[in-house]
C-alpha atoms as a PDB file:
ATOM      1  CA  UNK A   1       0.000   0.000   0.000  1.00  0.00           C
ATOM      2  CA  UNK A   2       1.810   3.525  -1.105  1.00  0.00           C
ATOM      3  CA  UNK A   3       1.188   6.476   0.311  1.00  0.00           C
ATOM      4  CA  UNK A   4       2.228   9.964  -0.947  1.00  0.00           C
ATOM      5  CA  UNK A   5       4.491  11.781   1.165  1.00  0.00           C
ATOM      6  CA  UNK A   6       3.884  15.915   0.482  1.00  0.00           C
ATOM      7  CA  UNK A   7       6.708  17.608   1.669  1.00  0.00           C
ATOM      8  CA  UNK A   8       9.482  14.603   0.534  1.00  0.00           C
ATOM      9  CA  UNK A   9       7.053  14.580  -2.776  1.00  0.00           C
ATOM     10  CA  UNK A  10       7.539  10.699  -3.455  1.00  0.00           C
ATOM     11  CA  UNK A  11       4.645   7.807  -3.138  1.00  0.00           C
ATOM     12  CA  UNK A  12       6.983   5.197  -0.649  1.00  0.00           C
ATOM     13  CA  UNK A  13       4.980   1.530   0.622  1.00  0.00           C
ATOM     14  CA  UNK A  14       3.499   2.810   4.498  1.00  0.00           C
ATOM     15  CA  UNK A  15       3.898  -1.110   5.646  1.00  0.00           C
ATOM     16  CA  UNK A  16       8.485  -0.209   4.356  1.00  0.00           C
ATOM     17  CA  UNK A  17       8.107   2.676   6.904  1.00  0.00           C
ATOM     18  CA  UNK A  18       6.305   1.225  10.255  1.00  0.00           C
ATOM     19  CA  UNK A  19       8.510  -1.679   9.357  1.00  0.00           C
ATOM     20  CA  UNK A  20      11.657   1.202   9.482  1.00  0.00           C
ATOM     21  CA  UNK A  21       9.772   2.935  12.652  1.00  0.00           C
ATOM     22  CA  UNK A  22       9.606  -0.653  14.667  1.00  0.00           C
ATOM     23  CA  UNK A  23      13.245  -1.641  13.878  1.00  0.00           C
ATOM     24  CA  UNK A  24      14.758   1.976  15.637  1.00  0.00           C
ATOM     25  CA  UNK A  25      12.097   1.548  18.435  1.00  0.00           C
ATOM     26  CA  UNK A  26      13.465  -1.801  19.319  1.00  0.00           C
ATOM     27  CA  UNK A  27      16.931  -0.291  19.164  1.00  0.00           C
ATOM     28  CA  UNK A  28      15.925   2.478  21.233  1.00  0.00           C
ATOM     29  CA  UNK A  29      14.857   0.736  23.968  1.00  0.00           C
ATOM     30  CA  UNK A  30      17.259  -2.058  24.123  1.00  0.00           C
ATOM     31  CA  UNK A  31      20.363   0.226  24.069  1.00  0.00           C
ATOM     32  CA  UNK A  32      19.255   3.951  24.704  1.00  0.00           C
ATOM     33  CA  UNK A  33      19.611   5.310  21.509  1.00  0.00           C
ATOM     34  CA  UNK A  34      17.538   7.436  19.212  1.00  0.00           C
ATOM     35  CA  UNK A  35      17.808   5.286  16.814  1.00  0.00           C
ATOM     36  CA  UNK A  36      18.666   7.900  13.754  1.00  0.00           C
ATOM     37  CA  UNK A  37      22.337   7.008  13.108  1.00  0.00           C
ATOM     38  CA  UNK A  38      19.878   4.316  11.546  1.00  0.00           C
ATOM     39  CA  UNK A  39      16.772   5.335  10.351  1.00  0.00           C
ATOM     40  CA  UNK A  40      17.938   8.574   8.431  1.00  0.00           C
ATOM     41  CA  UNK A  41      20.582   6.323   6.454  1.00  0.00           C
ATOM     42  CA  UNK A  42      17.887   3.883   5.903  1.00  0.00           C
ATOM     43  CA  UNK A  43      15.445   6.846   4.662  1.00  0.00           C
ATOM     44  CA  UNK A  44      18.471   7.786   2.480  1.00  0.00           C
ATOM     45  CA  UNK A  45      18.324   4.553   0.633  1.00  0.00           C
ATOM     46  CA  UNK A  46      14.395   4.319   0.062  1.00  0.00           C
ATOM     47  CA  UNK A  47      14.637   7.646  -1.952  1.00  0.00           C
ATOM     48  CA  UNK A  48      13.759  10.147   0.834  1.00  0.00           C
ATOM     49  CA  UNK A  49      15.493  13.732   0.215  1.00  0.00           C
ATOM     50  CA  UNK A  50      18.422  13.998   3.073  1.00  0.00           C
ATOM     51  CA  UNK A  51      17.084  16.913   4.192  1.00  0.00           C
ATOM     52  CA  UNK A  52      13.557  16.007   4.700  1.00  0.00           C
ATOM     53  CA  UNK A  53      15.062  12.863   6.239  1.00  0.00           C
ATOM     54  CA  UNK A  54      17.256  14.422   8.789  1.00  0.00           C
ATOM     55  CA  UNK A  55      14.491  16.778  10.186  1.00  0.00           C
ATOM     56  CA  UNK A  56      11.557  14.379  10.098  1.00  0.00           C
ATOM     57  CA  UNK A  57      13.980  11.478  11.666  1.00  0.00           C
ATOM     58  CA  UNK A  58      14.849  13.670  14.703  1.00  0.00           C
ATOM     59  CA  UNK A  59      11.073  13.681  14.927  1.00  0.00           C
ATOM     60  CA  UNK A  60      10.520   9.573  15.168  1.00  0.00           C
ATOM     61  CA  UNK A  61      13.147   9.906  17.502  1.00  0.00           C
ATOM     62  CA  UNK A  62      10.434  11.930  20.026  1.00  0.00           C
ATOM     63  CA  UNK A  63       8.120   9.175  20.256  1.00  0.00           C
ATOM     64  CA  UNK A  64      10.386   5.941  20.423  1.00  0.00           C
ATOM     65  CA  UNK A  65      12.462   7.593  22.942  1.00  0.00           C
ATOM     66  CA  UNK A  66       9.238   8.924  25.135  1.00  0.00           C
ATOM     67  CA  UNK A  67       8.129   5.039  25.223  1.00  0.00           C
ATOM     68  CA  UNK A  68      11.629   4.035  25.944  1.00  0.00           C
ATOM     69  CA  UNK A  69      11.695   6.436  29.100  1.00  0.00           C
ATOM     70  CA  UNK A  70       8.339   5.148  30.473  1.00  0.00           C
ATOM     71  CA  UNK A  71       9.381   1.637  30.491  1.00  0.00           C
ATOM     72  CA  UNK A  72      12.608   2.738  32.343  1.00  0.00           C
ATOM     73  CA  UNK A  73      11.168   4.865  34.527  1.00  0.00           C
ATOM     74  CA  UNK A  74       9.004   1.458  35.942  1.00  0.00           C
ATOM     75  CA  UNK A  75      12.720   0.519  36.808  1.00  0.00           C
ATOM     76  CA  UNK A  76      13.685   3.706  38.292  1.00  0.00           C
ATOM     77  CA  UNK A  77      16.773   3.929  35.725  1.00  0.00           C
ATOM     78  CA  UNK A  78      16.416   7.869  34.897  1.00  0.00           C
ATOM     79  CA  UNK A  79      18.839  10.130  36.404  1.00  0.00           C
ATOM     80  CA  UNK A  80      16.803  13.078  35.851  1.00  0.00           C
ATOM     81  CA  UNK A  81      19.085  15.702  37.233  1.00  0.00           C
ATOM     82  CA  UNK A  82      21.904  14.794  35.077  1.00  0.00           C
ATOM     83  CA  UNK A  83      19.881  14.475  31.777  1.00  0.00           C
ATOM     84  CA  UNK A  84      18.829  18.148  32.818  1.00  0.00           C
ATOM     85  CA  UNK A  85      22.153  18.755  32.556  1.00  0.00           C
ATOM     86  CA  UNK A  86      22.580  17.381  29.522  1.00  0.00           C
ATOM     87  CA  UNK A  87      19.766  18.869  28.030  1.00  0.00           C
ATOM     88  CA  UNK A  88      20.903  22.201  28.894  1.00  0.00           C
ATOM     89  CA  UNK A  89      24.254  21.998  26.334  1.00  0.00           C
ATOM     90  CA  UNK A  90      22.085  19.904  24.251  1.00  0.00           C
ATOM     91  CA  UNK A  91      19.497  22.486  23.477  1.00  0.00           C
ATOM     92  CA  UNK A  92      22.484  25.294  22.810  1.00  0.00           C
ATOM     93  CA  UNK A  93      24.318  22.730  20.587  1.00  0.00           C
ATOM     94  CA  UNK A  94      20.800  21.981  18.819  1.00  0.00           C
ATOM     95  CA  UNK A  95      20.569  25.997  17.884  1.00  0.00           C
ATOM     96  CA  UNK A  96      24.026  25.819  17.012  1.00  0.00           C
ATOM     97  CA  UNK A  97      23.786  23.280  14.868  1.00  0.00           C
ATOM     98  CA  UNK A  98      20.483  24.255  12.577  1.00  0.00           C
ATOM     99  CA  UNK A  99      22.389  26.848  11.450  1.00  0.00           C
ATOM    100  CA  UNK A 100      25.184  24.940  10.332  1.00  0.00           C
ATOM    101  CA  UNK A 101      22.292  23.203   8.453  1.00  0.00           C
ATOM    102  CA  UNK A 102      20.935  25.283   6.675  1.00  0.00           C
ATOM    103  CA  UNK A 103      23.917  27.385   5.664  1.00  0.00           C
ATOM    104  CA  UNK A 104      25.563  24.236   4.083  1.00  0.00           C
ATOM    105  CA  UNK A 105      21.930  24.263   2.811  1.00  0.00           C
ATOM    106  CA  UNK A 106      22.266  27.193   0.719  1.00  0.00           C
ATOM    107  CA  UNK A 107      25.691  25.926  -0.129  1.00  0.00           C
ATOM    108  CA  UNK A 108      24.076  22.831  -1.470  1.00  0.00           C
ATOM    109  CA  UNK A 109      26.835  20.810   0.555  1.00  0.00           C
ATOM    110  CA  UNK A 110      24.158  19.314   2.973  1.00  0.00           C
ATOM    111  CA  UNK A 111      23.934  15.731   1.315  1.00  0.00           C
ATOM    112  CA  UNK A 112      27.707  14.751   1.397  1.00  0.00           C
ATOM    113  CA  UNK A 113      28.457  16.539   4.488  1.00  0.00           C
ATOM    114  CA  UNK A 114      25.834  14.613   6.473  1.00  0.00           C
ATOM    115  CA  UNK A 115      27.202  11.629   4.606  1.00  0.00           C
ATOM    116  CA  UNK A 116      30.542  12.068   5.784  1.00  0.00           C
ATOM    117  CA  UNK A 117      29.611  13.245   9.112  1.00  0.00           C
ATOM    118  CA  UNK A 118      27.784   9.192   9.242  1.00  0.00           C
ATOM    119  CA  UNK A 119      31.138   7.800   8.247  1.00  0.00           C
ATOM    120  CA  UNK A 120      33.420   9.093  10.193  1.00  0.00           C
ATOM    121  CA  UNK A 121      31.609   9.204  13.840  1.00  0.00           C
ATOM    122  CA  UNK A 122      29.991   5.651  13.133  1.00  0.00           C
ATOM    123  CA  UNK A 123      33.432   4.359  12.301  1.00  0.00           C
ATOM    124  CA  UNK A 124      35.435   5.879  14.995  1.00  0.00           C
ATOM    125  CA  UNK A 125      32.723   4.916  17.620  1.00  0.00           C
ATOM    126  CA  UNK A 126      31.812   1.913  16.494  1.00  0.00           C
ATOM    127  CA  UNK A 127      35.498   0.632  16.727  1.00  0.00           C
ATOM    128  CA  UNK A 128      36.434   1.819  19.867  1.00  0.00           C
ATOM    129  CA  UNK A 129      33.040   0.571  21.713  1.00  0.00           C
ATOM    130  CA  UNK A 130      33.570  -2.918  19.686  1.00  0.00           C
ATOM    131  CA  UNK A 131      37.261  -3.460  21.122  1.00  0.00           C
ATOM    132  CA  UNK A 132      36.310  -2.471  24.494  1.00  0.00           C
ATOM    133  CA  UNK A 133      33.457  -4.633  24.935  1.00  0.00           C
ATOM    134  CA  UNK A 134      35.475  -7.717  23.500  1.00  0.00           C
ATOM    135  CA  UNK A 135      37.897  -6.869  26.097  1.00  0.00           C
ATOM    136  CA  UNK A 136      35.060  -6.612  28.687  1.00  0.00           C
ATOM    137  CA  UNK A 137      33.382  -9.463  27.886  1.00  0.00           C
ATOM    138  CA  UNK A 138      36.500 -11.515  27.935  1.00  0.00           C
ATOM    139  CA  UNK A 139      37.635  -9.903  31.442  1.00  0.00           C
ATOM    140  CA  UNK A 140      34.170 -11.126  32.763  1.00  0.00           C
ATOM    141  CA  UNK A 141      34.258 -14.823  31.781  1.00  0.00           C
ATOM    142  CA  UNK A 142      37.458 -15.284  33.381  1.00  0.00           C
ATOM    143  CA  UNK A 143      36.417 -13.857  36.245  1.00  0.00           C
ATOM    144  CA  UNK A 144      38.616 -11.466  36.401  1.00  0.00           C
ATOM    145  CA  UNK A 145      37.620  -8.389  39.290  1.00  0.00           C
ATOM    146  CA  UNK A 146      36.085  -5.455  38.218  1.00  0.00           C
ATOM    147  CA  UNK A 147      38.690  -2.449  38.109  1.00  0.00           C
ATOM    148  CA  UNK A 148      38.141   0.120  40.520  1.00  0.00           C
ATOM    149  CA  UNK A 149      37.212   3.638  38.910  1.00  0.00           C
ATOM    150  CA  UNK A 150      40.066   6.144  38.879  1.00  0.00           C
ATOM    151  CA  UNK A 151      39.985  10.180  39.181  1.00  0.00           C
ATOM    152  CA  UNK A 152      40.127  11.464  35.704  1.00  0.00           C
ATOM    153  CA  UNK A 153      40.029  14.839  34.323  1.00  0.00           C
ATOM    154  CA  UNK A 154      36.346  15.092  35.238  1.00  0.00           C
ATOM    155  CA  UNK A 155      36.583  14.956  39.079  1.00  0.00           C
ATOM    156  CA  UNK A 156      39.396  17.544  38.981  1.00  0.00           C
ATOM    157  CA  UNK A 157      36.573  20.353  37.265  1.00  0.00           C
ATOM    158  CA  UNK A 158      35.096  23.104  39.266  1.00  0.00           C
ATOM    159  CA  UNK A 159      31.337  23.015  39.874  1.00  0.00           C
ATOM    160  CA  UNK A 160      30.565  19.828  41.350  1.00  0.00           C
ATOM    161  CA  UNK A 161      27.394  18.629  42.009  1.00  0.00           C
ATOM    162  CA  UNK A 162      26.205  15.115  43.469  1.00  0.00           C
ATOM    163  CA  UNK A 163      24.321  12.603  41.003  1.00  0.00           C
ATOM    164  CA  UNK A 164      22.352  10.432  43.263  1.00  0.00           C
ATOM    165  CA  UNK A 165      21.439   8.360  40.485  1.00  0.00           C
ATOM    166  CA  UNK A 166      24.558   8.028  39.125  1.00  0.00           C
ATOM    167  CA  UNK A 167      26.165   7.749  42.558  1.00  0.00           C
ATOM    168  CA  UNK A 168      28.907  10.423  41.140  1.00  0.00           C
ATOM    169  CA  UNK A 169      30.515  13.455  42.360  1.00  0.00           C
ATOM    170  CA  UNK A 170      31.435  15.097  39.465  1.00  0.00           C
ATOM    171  CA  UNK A 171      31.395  18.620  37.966  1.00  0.00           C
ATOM    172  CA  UNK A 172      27.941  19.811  35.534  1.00  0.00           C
ATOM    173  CA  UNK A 173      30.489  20.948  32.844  1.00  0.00           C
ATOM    174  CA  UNK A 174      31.534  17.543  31.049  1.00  0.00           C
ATOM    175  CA  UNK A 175      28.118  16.768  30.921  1.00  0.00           C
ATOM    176  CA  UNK A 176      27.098  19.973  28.965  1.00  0.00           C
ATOM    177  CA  UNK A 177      30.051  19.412  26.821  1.00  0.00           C
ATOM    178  CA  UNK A 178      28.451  16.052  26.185  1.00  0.00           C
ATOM    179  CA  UNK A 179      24.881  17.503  25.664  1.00  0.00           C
ATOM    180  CA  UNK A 180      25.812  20.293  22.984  1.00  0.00           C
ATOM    181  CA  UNK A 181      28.168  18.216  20.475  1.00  0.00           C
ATOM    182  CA  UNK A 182      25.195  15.543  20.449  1.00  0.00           C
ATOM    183  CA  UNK A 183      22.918  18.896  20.029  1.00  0.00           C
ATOM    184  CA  UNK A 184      24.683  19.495  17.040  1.00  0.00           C
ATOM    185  CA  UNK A 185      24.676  15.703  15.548  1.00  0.00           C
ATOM    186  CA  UNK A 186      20.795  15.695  16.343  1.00  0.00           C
ATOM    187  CA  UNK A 187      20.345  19.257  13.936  1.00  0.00           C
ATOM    188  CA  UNK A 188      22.762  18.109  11.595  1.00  0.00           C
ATOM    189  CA  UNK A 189      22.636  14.740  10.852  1.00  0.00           C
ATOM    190  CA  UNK A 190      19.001  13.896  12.414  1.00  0.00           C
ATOM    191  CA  UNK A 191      20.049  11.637  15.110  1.00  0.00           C
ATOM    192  CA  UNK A 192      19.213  11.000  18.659  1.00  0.00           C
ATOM    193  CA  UNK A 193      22.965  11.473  19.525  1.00  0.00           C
ATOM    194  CA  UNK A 194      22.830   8.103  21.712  1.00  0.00           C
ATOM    195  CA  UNK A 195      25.922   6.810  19.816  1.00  0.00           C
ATOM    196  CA  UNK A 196      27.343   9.412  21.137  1.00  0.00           C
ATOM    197  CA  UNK A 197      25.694  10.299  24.503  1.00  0.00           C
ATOM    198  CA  UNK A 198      25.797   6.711  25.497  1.00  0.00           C
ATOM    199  CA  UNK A 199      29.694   5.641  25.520  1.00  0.00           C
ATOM    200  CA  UNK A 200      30.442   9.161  26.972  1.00  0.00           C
ATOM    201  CA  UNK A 201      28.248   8.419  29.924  1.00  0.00           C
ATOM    202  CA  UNK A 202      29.441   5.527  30.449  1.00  0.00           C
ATOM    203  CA  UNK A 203      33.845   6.033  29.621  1.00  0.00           C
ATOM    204  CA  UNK A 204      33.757   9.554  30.268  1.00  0.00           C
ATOM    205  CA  UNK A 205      31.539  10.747  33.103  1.00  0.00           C
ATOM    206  CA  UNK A 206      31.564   7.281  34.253  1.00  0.00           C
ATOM    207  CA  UNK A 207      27.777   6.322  34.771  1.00  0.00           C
ATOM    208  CA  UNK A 208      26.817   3.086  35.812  1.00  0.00           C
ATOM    209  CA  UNK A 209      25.435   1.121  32.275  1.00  0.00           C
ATOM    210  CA  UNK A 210      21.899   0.581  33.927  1.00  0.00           C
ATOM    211  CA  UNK A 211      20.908   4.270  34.479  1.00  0.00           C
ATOM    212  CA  UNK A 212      22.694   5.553  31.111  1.00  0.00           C
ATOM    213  CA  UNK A 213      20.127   3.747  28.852  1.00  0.00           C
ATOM    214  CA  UNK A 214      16.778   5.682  30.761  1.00  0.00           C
ATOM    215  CA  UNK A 215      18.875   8.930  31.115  1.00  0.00           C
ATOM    216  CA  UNK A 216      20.937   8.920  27.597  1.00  0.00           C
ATOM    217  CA  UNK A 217      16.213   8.764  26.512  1.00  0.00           C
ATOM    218  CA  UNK A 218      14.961  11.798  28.509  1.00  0.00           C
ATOM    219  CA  UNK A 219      18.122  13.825  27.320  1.00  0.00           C
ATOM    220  CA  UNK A 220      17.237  12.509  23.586  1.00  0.00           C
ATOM    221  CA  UNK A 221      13.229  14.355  23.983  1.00  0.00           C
ATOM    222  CA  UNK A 222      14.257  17.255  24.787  1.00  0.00           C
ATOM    223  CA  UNK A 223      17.000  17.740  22.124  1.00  0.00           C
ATOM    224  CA  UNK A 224      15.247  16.179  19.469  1.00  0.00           C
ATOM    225  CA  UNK A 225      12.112  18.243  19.975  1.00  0.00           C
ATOM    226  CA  UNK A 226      13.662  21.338  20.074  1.00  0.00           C
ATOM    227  CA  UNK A 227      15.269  20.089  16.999  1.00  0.00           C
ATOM    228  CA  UNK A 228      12.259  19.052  14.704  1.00  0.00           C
ATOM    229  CA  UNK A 229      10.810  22.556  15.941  1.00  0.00           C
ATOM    230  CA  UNK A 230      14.056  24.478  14.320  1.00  0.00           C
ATOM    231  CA  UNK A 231      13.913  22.377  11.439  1.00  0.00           C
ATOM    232  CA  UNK A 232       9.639  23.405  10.878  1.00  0.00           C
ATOM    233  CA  UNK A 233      10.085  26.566  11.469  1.00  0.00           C
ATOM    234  CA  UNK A 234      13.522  27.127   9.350  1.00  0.00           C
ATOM    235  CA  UNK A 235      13.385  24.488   6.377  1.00  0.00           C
ATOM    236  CA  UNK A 236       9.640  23.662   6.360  1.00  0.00           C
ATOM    237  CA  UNK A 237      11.435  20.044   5.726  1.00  0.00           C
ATOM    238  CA  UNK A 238       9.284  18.077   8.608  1.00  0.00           C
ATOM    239  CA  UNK A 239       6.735  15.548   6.457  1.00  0.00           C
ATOM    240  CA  UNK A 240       3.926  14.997   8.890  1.00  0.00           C
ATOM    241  CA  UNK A 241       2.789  11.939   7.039  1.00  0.00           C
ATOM    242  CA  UNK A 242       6.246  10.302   6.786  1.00  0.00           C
ATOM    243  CA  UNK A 243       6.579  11.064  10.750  1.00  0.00           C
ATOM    244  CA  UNK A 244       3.290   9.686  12.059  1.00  0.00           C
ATOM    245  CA  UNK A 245       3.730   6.163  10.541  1.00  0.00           C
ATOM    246  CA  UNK A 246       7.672   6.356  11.894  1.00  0.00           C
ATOM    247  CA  UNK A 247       6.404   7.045  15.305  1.00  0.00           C
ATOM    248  CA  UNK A 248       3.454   4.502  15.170  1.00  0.00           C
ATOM    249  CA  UNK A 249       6.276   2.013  14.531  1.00  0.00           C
ATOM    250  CA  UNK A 250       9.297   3.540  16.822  1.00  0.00           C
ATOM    251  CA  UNK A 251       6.237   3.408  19.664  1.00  0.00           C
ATOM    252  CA  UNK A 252       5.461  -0.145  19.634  1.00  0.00           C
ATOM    253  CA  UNK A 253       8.841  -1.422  18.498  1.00  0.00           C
ATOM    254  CA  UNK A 254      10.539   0.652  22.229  1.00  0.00           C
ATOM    255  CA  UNK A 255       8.433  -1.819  24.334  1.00  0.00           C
ATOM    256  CA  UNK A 256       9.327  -4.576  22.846  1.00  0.00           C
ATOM    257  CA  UNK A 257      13.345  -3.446  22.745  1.00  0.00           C
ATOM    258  CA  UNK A 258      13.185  -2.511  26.344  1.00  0.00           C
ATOM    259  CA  UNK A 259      12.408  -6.309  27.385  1.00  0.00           C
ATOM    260  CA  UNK A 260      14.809  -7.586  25.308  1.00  0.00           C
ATOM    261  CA  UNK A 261      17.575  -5.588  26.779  1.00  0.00           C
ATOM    262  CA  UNK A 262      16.812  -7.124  29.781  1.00  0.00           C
ATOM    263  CA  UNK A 263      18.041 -10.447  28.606  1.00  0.00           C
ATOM    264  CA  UNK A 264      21.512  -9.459  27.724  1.00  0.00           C
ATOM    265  CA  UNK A 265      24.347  -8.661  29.691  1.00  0.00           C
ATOM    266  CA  UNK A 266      26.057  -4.895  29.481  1.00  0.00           C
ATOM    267  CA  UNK A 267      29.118  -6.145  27.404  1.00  0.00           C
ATOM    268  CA  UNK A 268      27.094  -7.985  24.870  1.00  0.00           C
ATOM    269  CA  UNK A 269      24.200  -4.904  24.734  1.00  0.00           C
ATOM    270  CA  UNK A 270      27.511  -2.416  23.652  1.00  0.00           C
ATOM    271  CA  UNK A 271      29.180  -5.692  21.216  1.00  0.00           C
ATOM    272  CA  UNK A 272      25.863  -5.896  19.516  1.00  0.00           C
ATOM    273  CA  UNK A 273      25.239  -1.893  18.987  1.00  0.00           C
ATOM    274  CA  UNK A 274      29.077  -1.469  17.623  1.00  0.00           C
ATOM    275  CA  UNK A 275      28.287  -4.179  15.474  1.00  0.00           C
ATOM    276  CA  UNK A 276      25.351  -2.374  13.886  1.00  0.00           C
ATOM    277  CA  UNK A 277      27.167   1.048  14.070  1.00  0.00           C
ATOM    278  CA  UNK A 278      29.935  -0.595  11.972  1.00  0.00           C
ATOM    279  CA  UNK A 279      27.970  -2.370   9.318  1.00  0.00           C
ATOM    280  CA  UNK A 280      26.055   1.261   8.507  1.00  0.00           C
ATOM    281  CA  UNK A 281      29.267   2.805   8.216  1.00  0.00           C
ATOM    282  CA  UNK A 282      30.440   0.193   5.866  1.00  0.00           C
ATOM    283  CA  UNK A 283      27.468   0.479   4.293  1.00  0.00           C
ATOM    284  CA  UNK A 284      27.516   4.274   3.965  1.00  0.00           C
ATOM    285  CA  UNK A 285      31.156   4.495   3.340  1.00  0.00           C
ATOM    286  CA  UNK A 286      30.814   1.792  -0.173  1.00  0.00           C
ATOM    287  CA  UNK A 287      28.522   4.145  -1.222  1.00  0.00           C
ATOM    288  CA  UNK A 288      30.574   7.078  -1.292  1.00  0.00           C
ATOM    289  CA  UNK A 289      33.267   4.841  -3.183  1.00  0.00           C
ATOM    290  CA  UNK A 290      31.436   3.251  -5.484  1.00  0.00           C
ATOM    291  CA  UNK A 291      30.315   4.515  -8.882  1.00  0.00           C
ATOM    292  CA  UNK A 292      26.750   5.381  -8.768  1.00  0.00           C
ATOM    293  CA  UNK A 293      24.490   4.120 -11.397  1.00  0.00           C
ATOM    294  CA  UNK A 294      23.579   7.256 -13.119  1.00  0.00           C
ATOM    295  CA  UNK A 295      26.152   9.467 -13.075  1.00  0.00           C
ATOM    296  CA  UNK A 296      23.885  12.570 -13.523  1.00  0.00           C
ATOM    297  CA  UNK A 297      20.040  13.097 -13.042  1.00  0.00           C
ATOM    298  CA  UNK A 298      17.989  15.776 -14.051  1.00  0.00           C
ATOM    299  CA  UNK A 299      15.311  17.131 -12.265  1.00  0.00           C
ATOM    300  CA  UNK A 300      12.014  19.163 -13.578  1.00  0.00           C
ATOM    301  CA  UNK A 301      11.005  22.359 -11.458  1.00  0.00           C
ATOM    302  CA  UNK A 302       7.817  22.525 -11.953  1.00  0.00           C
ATOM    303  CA  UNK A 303       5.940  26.138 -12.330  1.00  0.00           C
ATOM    304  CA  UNK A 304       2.940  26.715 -10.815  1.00  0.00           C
END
């Protein structure tokens, strides 16, 4: 069954995109990520405009991340004053980002930037969290003890304030470093940020793994709303039809993700997420490399 999308201006099956809107929900709730890193490269390859892609995927991201929270906050996982925190720099980096947007938008850069942008944070990320989780999961199946946590950089910071939550001491301004440069992948490349958000809670401010998944969620709403909101308002590149069947699917798909994280240990949850990080890279990247198809395509403005 197609359905015309307005603002993308394409006719795309509506059973493809719940089916695309279930698949990020479950990833949302099993591993506390928006799910965009994802669904926008997935849009990409189904023939929805990258701009229309990026701002109406920040807006999926909303919904599965709202139902991801709720089942979390059953489990009282949600440090709410640190994703405050976070939401503070992430709102600021969100502003800061929709203008990169749209002036690479006038540049008409957008398309390969936000391509690149995928590439290189997937494949750094993806690598790093991949060999430390082997080494993790290894560590833990010979029973080795857990190593204590050291002092870093972050506990020498002024402004401390106590996490309860967390159980951390630490000071508010790593965290609203953390916040804006995911503010700025959510406006730019129409992601959540959690592939971000989530391995810097956990290596760098040193949050436990079973409170960063409900936190790394109510940090996501905020950003990403504010987002979509910028995006409306600036671009006019939000498809309403495209984003109600995405969040019909991201809403059902986040319950069902949320009990299946419960059946996997912390190491595995992070093997299996680099895993999928690395194979859209790879994915991503081959396009770049590869010829395309039709080397040039002409389009017909049509006059009113």
């Amino acid at each position: 069954m197609n359905i015309y999308l307005p603002i993308a201006e394409i006719s795309v099956n509506a059973f493809t995109l719940l089916g695309l809107g279930g698949l990020v929900g479950i990833l949302s709730g099993m591993f506390g990520v928006g799910g965009g890193f994802l669904l926008t490269p997935l849009l990409f390859f189904i023939g929805i405009p990258p701009a229309v892609a990026v701002a109406t995927g920040a807006n999926q991201i909303v919904a599965s991340s709202v139902s991801g929270v709720l089942a979390h906050l059953r489990r009282r996982t949600v440090d709410f004053k640190m994703g405050i925190v976070l939401q503070i720099g992430g709102l600021i980096g969100a502003a800061f980002g929709v203008a990169v947007f749209n002036y690479l938008k006038s540049l008409g850069q957008v398309d390969l930037f936000v391509t690149l942008c995928y590439v290189v944070f997937l494949g750094i990320v993806g690598g790093l969290m991949f060999i430390e989780s082997v080494n993790a999961l290894r560590k833990s199946k010979r029973g080795a003890p857990p190593k204590r946590k050291q002092r870093n950089w972050v506990h020498k910071m002024p402004f401390k304030t106590r996490f309860r939550t967390s159980q951390l001491y630490i000071s508010v301004l790593p965290p609203i470093l953390v916040g804006f440069l995911v503010g700025i992948l959510t406006a730019v490349m129409g992601v959540g940020g959690g592939f971000i958000m989530v391995p810097a809670m956990i290596y760098v401010l040193g949050i436990p793994t079973k409170v960063v998944i409900g936190t790394s969620l109510f940090q996501i709403i905020t950003v990403t709303s504010a987002t979509t909101m910028l995006h409306a308002i600036t671009n006019q590149t939000v498809d309403i039809v495209l984003a109600v069947l995405l969040l019909i699917g991201g809403v059902v798909g986040a319950q069902f993700g949320t009990r299946l994280g419960t059946y996997l240990k912390a190491e595995q949850l992070r093997i299996l997420l680099a895993v999928i990080v690395l194979a859209v890279c790879g994915k991503l990247a081959l396009d770049l490399l590869l010829e395309p198809s039709e080397l040039f395509s002409v389009s017909i403005l049509k006059r009113g």
